[in-house]
C-alpha atoms as a PDB file:
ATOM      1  CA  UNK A   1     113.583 135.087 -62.951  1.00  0.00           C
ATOM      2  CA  UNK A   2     116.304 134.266 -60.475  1.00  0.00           C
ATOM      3  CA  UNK A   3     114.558 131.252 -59.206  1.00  0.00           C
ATOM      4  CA  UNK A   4     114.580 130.103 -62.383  1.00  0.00           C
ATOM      5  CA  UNK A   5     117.580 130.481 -63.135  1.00  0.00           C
ATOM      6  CA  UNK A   6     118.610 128.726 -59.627  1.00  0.00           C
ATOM      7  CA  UNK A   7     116.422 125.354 -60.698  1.00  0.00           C
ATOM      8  CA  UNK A   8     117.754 125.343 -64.499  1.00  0.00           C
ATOM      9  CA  UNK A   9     121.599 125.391 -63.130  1.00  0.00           C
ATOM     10  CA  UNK A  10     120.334 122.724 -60.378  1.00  0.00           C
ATOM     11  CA  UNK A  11     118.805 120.628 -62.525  1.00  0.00           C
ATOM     12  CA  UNK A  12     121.276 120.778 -64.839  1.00  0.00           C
ATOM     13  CA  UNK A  13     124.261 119.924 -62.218  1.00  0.00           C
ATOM     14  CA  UNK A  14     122.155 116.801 -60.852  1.00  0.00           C
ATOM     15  CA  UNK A  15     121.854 115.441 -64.963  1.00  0.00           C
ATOM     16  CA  UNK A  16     125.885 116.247 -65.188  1.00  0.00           C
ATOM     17  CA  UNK A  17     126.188 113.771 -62.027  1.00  0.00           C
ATOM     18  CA  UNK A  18     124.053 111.530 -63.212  1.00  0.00           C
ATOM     19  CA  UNK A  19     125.631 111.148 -66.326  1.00  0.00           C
ATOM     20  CA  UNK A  20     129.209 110.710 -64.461  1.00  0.00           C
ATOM     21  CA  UNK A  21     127.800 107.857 -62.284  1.00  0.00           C
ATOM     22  CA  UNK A  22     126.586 105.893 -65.481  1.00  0.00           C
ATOM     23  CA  UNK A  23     130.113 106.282 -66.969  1.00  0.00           C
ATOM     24  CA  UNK A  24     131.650 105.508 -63.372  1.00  0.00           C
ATOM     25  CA  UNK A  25     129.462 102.301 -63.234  1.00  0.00           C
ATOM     26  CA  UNK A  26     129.978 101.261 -67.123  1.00  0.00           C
ATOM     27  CA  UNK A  27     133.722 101.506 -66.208  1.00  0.00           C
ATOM     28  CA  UNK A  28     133.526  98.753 -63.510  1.00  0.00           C
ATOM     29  CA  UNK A  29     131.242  96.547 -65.091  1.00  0.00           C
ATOM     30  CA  UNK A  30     134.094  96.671 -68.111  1.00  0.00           C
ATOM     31  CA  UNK A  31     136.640  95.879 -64.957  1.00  0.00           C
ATOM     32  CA  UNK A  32     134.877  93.304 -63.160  1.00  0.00           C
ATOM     33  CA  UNK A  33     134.917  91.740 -67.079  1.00  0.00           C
ATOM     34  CA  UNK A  34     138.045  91.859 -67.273  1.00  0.00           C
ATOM     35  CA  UNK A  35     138.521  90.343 -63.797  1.00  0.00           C
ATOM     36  CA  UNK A  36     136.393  87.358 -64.983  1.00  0.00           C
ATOM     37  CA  UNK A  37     138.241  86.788 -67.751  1.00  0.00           C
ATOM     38  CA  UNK A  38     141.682  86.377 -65.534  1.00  0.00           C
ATOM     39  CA  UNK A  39     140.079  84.142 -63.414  1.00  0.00           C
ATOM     40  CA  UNK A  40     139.276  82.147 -66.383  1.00  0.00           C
ATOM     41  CA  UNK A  41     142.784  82.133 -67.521  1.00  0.00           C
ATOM     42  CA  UNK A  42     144.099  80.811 -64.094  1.00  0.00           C
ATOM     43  CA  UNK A  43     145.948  83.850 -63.931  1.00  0.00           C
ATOM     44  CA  UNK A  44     144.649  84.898 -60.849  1.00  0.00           C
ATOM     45  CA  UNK A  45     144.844  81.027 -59.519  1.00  0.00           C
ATOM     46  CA  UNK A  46     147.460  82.413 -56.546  1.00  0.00           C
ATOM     47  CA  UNK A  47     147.784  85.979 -56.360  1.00  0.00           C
ATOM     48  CA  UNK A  48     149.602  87.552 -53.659  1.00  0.00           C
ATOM     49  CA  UNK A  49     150.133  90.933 -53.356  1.00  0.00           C
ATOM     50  CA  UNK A  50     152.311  93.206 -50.470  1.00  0.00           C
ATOM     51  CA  UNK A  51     151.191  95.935 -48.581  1.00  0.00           C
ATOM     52  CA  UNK A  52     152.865  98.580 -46.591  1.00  0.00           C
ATOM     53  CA  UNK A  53     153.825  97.408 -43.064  1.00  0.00           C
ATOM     54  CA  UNK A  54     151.007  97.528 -40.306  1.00  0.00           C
ATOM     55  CA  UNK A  55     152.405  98.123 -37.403  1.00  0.00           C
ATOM     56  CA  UNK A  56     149.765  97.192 -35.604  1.00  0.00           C
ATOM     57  CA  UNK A  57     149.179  92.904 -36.789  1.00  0.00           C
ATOM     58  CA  UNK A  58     153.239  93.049 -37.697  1.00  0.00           C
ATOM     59  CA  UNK A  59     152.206  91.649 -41.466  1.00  0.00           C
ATOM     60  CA  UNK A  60     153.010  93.294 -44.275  1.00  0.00           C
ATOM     61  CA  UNK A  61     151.681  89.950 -47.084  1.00  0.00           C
ATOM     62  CA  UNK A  62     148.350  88.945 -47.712  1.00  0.00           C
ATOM     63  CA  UNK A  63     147.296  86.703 -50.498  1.00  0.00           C
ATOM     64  CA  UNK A  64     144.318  85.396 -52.326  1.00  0.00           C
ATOM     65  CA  UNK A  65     143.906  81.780 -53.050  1.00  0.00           C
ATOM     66  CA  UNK A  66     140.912  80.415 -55.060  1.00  0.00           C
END
């Protein structure tokens, strides 16, 4: 009875991850949308974003050019 107990709540905690992961990856395909549409826009054209300092390269800009 125990055992069965055991591979109910197992099975039941892999379908509970499973159904996070397909939320996690609907979320990014909705993102990476999103993303697409920017670039479409030419609002992403020059982005350039700032970082904390790295000591160790002594830059603290990168940017992304299309």
């Amino acid at each position: 009875m125990l055992e069965l107990l055991l591979q109910v709540y197992i099975i039941r905690y892999y379908l509970h991850l499973v159904e996070n992961c397909s939320v996690a990856l609907s979320q990014v395909s909705r993102v990476q949308g999103s993303y697409r549409q920017l670039e479409d826009q030419k609002i992403l054209k020059n982005f350039t974003y700032k970082v904390p300092f790295d000591k160790r390269n002594q830059q603290s800009n990168y940017s992304y050019q299309n």
